[in-house]
PDB file of N, CA and C in Angstrom:
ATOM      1  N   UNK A   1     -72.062 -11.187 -62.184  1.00  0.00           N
ATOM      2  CA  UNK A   1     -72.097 -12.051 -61.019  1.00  0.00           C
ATOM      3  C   UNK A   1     -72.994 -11.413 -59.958  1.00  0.00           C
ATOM      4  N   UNK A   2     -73.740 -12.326 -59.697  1.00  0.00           N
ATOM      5  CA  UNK A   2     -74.747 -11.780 -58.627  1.00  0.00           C
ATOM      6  C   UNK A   2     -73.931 -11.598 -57.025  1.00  0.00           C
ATOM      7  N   UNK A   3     -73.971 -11.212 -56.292  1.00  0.00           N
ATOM      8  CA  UNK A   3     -73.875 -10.976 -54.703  1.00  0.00           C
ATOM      9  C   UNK A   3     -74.823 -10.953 -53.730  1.00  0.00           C
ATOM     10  N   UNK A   4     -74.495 -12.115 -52.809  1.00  0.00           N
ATOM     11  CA  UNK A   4     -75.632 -11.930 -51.759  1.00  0.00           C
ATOM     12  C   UNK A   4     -75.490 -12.320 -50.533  1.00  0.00           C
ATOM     13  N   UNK A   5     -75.739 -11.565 -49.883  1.00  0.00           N
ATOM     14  CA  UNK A   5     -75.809 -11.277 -48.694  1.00  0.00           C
ATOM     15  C   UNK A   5     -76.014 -12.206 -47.373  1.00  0.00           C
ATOM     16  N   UNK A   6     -74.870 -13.010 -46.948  1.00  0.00           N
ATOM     17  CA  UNK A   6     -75.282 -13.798 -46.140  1.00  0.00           C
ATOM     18  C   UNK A   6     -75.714 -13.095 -44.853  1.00  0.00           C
ATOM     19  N   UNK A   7     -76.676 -13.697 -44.279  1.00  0.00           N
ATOM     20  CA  UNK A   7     -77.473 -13.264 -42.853  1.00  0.00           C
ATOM     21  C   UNK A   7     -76.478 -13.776 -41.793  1.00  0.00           C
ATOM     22  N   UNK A   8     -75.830 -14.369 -42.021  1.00  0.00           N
ATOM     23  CA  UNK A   8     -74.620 -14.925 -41.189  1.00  0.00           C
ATOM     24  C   UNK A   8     -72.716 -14.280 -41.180  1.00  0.00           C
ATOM     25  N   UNK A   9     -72.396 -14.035 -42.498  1.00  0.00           N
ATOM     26  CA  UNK A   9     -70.788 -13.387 -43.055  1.00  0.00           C
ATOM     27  C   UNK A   9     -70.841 -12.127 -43.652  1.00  0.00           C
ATOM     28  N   UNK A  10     -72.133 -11.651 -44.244  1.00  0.00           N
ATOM     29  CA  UNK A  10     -72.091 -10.807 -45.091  1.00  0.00           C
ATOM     30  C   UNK A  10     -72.290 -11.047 -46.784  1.00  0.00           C
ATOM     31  N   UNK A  11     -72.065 -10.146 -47.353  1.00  0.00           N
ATOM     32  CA  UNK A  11     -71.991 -10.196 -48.445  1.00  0.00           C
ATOM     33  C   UNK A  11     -71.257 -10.834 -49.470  1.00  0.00           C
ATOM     34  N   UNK A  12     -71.213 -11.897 -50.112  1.00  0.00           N
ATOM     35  CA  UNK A  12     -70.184 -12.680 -51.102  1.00  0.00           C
ATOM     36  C   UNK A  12     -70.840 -12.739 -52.518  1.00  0.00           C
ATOM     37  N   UNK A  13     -69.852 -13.127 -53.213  1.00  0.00           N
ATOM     38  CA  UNK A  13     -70.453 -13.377 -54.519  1.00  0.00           C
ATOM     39  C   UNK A  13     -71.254 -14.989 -54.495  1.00  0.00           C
ATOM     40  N   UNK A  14     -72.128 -15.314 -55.703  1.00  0.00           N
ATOM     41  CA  UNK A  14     -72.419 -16.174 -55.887  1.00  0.00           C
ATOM     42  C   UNK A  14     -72.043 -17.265 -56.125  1.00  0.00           C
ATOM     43  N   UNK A  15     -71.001 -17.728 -56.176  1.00  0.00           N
ATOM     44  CA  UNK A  15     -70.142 -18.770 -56.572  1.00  0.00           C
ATOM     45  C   UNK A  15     -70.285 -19.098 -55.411  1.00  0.00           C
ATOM     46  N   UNK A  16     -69.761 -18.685 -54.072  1.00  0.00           N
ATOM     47  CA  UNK A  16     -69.986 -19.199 -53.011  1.00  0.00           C
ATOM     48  C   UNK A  16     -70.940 -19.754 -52.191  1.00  0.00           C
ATOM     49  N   UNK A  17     -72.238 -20.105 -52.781  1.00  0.00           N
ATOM     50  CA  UNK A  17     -73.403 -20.383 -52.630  1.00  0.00           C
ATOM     51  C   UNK A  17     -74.136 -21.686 -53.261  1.00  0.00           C
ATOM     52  N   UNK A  18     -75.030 -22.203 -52.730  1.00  0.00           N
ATOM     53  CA  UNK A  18     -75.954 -23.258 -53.478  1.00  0.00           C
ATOM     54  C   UNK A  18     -77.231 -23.306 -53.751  1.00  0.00           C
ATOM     55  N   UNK A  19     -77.446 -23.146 -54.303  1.00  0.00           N
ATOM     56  CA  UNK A  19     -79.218 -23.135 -54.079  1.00  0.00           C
ATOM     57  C   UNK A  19     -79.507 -24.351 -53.528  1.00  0.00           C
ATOM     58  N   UNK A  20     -80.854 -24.318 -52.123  1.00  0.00           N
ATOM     59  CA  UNK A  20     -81.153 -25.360 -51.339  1.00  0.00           C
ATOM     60  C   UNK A  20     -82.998 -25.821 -51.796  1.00  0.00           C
ATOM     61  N   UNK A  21     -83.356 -25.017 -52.874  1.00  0.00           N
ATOM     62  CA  UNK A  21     -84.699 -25.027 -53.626  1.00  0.00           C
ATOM     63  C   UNK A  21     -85.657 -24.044 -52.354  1.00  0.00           C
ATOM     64  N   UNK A  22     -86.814 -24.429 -52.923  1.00  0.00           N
ATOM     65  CA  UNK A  22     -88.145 -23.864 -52.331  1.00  0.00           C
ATOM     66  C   UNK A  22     -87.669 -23.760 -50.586  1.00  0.00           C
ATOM     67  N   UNK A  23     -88.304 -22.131 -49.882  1.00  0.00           N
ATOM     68  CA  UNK A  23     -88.166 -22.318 -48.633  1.00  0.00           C
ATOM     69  C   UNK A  23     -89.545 -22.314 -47.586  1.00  0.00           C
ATOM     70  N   UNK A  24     -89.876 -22.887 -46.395  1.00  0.00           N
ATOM     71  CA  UNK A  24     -90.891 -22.692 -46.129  1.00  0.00           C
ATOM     72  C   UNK A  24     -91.792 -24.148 -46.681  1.00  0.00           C
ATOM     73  N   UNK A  25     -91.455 -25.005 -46.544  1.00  0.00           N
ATOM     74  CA  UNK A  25     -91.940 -26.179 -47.348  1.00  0.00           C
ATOM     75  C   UNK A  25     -92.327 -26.666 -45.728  1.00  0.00           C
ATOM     76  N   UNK A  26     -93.335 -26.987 -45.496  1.00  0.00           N
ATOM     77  CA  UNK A  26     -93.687 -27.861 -44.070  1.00  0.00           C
ATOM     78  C   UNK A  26     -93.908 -29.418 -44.461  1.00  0.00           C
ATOM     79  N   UNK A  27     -93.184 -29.623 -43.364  1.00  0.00           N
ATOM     80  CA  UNK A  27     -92.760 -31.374 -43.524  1.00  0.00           C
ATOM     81  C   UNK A  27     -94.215 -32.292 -43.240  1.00  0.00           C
ATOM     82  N   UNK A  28     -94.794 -33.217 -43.693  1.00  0.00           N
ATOM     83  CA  UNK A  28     -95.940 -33.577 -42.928  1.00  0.00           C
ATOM     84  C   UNK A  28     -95.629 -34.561 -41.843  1.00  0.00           C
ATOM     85  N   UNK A  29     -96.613 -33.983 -41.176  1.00  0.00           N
ATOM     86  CA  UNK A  29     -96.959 -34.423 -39.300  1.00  0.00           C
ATOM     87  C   UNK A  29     -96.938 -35.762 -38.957  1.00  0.00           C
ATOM     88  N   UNK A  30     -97.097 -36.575 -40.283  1.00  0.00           N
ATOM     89  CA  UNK A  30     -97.476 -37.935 -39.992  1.00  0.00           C
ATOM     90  C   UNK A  30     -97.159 -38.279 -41.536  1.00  0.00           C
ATOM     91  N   UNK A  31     -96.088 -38.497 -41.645  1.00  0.00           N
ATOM     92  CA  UNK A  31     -95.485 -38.854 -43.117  1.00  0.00           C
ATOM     93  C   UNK A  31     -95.757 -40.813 -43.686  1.00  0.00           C
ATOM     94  N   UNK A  32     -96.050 -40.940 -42.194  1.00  0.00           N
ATOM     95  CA  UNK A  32     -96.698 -42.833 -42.393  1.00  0.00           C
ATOM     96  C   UNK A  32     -97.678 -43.083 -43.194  1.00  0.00           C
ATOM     97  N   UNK A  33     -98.768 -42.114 -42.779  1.00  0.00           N
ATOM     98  CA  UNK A  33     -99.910 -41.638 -42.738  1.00  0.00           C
ATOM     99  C   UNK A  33    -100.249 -41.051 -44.515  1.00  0.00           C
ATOM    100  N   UNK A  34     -99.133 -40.892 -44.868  1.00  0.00           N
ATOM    101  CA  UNK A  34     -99.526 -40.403 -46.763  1.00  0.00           C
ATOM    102  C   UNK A  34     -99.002 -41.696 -47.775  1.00  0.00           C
ATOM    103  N   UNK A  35    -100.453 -41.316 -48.600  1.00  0.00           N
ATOM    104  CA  UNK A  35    -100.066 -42.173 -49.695  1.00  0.00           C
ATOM    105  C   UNK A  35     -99.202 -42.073 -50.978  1.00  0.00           C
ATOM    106  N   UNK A  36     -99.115 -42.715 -51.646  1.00  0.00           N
ATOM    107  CA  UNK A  36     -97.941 -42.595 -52.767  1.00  0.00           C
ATOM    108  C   UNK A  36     -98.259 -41.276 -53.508  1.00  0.00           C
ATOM    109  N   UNK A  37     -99.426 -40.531 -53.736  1.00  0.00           N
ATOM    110  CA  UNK A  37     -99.207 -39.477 -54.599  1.00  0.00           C
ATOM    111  C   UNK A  37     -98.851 -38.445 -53.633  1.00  0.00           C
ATOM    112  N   UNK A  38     -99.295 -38.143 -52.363  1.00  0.00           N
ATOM    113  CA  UNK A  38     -99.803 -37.303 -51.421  1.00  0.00           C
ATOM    114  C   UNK A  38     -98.163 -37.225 -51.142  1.00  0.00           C
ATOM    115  N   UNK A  39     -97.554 -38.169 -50.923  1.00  0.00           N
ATOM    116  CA  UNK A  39     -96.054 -38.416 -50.554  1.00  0.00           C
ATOM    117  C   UNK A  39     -94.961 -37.496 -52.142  1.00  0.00           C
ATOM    118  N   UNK A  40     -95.248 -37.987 -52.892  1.00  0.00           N
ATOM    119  CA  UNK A  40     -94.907 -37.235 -54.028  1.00  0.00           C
ATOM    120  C   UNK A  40     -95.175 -36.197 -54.006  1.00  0.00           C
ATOM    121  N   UNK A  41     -95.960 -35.788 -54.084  1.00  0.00           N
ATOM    122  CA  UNK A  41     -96.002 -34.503 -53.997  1.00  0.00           C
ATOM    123  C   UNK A  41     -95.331 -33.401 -53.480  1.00  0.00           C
ATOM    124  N   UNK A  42     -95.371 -34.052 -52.165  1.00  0.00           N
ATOM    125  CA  UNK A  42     -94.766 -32.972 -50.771  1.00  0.00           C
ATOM    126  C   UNK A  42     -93.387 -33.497 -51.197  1.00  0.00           C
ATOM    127  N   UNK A  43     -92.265 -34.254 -52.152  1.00  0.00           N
ATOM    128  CA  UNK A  43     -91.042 -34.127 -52.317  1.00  0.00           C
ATOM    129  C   UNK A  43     -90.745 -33.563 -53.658  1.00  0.00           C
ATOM    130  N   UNK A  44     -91.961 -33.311 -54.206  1.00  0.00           N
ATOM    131  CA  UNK A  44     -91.368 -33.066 -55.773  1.00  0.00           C
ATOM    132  C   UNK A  44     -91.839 -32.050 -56.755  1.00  0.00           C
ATOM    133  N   UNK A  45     -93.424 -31.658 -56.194  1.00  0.00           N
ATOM    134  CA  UNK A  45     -94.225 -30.183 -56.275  1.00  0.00           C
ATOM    135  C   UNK A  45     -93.667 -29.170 -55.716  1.00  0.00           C
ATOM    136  N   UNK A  46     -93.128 -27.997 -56.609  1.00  0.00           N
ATOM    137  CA  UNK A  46     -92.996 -26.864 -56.027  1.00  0.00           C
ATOM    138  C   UNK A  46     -93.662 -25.702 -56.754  1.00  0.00           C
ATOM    139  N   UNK A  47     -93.682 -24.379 -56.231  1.00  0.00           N
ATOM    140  CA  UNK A  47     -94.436 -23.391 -56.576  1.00  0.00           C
ATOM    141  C   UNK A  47     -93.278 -22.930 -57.586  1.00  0.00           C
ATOM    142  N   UNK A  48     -93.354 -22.481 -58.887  1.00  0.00           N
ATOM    143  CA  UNK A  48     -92.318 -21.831 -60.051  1.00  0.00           C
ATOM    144  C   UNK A  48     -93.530 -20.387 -60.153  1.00  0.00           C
ATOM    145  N   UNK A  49     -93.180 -19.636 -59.376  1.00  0.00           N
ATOM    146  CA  UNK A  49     -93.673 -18.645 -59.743  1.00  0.00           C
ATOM    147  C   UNK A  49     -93.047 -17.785 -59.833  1.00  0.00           C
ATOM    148  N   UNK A  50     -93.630 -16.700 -60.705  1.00  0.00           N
ATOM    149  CA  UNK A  50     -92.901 -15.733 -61.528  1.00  0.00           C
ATOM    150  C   UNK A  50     -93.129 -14.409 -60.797  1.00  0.00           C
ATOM    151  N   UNK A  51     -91.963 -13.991 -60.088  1.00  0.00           N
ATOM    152  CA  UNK A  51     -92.039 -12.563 -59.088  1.00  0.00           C
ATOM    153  C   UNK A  51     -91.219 -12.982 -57.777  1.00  0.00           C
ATOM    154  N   UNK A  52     -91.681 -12.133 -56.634  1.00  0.00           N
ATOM    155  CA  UNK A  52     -90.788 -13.143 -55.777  1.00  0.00           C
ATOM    156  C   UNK A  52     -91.478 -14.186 -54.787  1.00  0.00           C
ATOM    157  N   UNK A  53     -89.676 -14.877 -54.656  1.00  0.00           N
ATOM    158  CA  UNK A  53     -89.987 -16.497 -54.269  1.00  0.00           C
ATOM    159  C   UNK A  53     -89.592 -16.303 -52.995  1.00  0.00           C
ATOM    160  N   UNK A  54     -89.771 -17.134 -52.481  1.00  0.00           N
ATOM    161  CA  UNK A  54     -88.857 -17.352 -50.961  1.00  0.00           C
ATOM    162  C   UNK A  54     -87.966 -18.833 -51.402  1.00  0.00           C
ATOM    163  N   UNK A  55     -86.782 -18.851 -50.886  1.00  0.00           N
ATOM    164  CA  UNK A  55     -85.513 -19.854 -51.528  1.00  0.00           C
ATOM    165  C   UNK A  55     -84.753 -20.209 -49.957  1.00  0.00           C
ATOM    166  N   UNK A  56     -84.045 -21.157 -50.249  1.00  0.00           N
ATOM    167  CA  UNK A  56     -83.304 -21.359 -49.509  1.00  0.00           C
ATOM    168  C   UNK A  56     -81.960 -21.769 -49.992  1.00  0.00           C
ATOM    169  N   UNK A  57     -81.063 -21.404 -49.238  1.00  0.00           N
ATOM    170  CA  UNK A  57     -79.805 -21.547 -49.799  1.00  0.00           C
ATOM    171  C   UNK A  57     -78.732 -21.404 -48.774  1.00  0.00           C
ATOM    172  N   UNK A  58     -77.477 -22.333 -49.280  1.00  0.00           N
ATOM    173  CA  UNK A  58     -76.561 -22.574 -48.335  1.00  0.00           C
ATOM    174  C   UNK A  58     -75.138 -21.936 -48.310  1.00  0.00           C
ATOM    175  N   UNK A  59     -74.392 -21.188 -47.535  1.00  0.00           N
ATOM    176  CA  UNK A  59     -73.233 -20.642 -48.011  1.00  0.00           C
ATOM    177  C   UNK A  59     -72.005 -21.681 -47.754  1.00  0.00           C
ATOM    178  N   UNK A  60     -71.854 -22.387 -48.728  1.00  0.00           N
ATOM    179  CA  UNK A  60     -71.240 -23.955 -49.034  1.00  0.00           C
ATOM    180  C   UNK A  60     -69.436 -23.674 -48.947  1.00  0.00           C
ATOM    181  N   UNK A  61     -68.824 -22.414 -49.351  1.00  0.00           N
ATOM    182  CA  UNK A  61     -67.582 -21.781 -49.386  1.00  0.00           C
ATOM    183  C   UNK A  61     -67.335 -20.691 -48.263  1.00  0.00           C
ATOM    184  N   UNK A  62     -68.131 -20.878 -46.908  1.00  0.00           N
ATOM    185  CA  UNK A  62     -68.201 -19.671 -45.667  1.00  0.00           C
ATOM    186  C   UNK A  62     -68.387 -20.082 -44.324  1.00  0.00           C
ATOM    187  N   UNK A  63     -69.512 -20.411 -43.594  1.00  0.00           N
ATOM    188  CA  UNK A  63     -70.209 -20.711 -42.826  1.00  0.00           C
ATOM    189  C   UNK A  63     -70.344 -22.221 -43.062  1.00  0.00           C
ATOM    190  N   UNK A  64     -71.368 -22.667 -44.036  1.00  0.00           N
ATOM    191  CA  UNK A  64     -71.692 -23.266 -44.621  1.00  0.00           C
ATOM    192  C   UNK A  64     -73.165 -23.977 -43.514  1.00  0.00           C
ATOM    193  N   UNK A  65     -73.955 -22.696 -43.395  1.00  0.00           N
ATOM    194  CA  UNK A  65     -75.195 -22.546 -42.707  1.00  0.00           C
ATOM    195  C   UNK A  65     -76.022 -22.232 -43.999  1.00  0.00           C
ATOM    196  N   UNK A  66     -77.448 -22.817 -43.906  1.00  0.00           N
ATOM    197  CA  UNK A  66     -78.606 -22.669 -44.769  1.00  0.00           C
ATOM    198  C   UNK A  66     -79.372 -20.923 -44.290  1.00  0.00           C
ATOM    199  N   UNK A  67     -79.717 -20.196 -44.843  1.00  0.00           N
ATOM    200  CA  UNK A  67     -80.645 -19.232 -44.991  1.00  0.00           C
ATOM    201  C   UNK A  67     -81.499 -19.082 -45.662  1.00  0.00           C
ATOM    202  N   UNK A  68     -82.476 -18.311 -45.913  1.00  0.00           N
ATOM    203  CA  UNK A  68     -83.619 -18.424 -46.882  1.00  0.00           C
ATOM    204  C   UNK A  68     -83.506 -16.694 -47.107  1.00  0.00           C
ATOM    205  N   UNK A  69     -83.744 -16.568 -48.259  1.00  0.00           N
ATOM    206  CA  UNK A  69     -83.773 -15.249 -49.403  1.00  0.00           C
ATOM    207  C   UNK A  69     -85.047 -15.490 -50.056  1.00  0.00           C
ATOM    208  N   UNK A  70     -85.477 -14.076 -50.128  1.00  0.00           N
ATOM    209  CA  UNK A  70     -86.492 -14.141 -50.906  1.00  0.00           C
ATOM    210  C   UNK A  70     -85.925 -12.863 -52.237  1.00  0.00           C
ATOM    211  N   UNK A  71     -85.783 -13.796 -53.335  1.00  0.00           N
ATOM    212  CA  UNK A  71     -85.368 -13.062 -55.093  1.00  0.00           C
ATOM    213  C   UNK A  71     -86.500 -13.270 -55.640  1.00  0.00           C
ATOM    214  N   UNK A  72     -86.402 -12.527 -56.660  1.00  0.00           N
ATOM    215  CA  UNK A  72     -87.261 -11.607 -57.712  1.00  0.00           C
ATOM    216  C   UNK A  72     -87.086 -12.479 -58.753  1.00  0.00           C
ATOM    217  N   UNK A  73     -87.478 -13.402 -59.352  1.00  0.00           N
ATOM    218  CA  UNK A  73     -87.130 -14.373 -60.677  1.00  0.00           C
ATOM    219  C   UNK A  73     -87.062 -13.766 -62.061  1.00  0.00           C
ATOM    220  N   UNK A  74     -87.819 -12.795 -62.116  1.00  0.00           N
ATOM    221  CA  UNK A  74     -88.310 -12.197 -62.803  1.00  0.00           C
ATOM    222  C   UNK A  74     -86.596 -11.086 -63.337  1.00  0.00           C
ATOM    223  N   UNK A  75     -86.090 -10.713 -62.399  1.00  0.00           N
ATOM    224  CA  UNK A  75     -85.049 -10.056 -62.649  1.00  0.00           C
ATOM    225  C   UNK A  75     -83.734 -10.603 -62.113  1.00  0.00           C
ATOM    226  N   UNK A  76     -83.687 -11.879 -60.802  1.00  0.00           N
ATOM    227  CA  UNK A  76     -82.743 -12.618 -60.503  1.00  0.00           C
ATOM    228  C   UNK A  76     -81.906 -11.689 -59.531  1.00  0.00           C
ATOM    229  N   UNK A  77     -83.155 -10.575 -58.916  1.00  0.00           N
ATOM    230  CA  UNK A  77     -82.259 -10.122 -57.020  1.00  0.00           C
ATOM    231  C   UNK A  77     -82.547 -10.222 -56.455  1.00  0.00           C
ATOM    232  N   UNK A  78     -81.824 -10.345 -55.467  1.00  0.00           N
ATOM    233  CA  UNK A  78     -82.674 -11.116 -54.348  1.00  0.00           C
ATOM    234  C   UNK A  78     -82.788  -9.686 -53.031  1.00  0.00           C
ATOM    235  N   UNK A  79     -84.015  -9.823 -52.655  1.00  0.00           N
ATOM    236  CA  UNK A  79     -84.896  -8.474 -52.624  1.00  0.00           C
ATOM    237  C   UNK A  79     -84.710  -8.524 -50.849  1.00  0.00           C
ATOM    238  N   UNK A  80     -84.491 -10.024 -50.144  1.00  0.00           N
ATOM    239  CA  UNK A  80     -84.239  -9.706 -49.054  1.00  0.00           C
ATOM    240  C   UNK A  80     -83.707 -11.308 -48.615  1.00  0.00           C
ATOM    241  N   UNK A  81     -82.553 -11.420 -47.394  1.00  0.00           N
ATOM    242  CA  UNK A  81     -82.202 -12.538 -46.679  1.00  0.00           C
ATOM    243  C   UNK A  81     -82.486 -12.324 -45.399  1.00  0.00           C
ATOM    244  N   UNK A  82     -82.429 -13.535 -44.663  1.00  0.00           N
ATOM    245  CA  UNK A  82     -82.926 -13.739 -43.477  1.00  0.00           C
ATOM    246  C   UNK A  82     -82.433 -15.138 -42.624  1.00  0.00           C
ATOM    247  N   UNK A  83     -82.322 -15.512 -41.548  1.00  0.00           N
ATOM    248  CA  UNK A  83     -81.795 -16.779 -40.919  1.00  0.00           C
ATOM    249  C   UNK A  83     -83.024 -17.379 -40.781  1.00  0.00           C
ATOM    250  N   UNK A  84     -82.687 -18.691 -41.086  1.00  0.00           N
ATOM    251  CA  UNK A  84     -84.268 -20.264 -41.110  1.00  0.00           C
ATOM    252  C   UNK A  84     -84.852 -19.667 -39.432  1.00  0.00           C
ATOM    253  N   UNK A  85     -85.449 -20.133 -39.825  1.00  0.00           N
ATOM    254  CA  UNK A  85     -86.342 -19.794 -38.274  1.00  0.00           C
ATOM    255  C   UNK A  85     -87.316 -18.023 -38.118  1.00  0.00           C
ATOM    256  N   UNK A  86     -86.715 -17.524 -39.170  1.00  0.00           N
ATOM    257  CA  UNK A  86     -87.263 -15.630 -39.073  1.00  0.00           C
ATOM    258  C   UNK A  86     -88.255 -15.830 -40.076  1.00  0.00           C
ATOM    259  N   UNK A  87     -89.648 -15.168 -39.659  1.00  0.00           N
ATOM    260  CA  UNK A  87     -90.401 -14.941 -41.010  1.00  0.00           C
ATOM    261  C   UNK A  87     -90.256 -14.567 -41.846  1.00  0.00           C
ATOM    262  N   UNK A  88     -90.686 -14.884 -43.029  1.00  0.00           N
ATOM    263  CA  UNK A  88     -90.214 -14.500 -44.620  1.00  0.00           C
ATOM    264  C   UNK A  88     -90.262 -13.209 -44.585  1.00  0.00           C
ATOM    265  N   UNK A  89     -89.523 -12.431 -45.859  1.00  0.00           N
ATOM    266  CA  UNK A  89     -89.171 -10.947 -45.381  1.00  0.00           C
ATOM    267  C   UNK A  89     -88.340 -10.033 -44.261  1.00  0.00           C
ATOM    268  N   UNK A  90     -88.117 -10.854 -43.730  1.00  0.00           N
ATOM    269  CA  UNK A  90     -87.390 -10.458 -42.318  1.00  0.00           C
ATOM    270  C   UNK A  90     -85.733 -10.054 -42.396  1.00  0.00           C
ATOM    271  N   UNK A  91     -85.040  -9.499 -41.921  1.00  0.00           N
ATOM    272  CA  UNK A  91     -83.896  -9.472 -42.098  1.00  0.00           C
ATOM    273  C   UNK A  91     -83.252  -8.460 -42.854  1.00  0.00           C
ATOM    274  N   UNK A  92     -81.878  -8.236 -43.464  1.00  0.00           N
ATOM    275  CA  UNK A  92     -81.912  -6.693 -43.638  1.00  0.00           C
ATOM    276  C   UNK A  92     -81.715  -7.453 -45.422  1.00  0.00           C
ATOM    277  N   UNK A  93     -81.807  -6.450 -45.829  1.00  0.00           N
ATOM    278  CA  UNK A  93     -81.891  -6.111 -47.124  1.00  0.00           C
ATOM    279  C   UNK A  93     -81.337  -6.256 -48.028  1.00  0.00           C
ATOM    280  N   UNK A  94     -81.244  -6.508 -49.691  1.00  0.00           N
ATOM    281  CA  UNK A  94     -79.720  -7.259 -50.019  1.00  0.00           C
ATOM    282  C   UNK A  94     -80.248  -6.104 -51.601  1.00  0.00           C
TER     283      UNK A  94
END
């Protein structure tokens, strides 16, 4: 069982958690303004890359506030958390 570190309670196991997908996703400025693929895209393209990600995720059994973690896919730890609003990497250490 993995453990991680809320930026908000501390440390819990994973069960207590959700994954909220990709973090850092910018909303577009003028969402009227896009067409049907351009619109697709920005809800359904994400980056699957292999190393680390930046994530977002919600502590659904605590708080039940969103944070963003950035894990290692590659090995499934998550290498650092942080509260929405802090630049990626930020925050203490998990």
């Amino acid at each position: 069982m993995l453990i991680i570190d809320c930026p908000y309670c501390g440390e819990r196991p994973e069960l207590e958690f959700s994954y909220g997908g990709q973090a850092h996703v910018d909303r577009p400025l003028a969402p009227t303004d896009l067409g049907d693929e351009d619109w697709g895209a920005y809800l359904y393209l994400r980056s699957n890359s292999k190393g680390r990600h930046a994530e977002r995720w919600r502590h659904i059994h605590g708080c039940a506030r969103f944070f963003n973690a950035v894990r290692d896919t590659r090995t499934d730890h998550f290498l650092a958390t942080y509260k929405v609003g802090e630049p990626a990497g930020e925050g203490p250490q998990t």
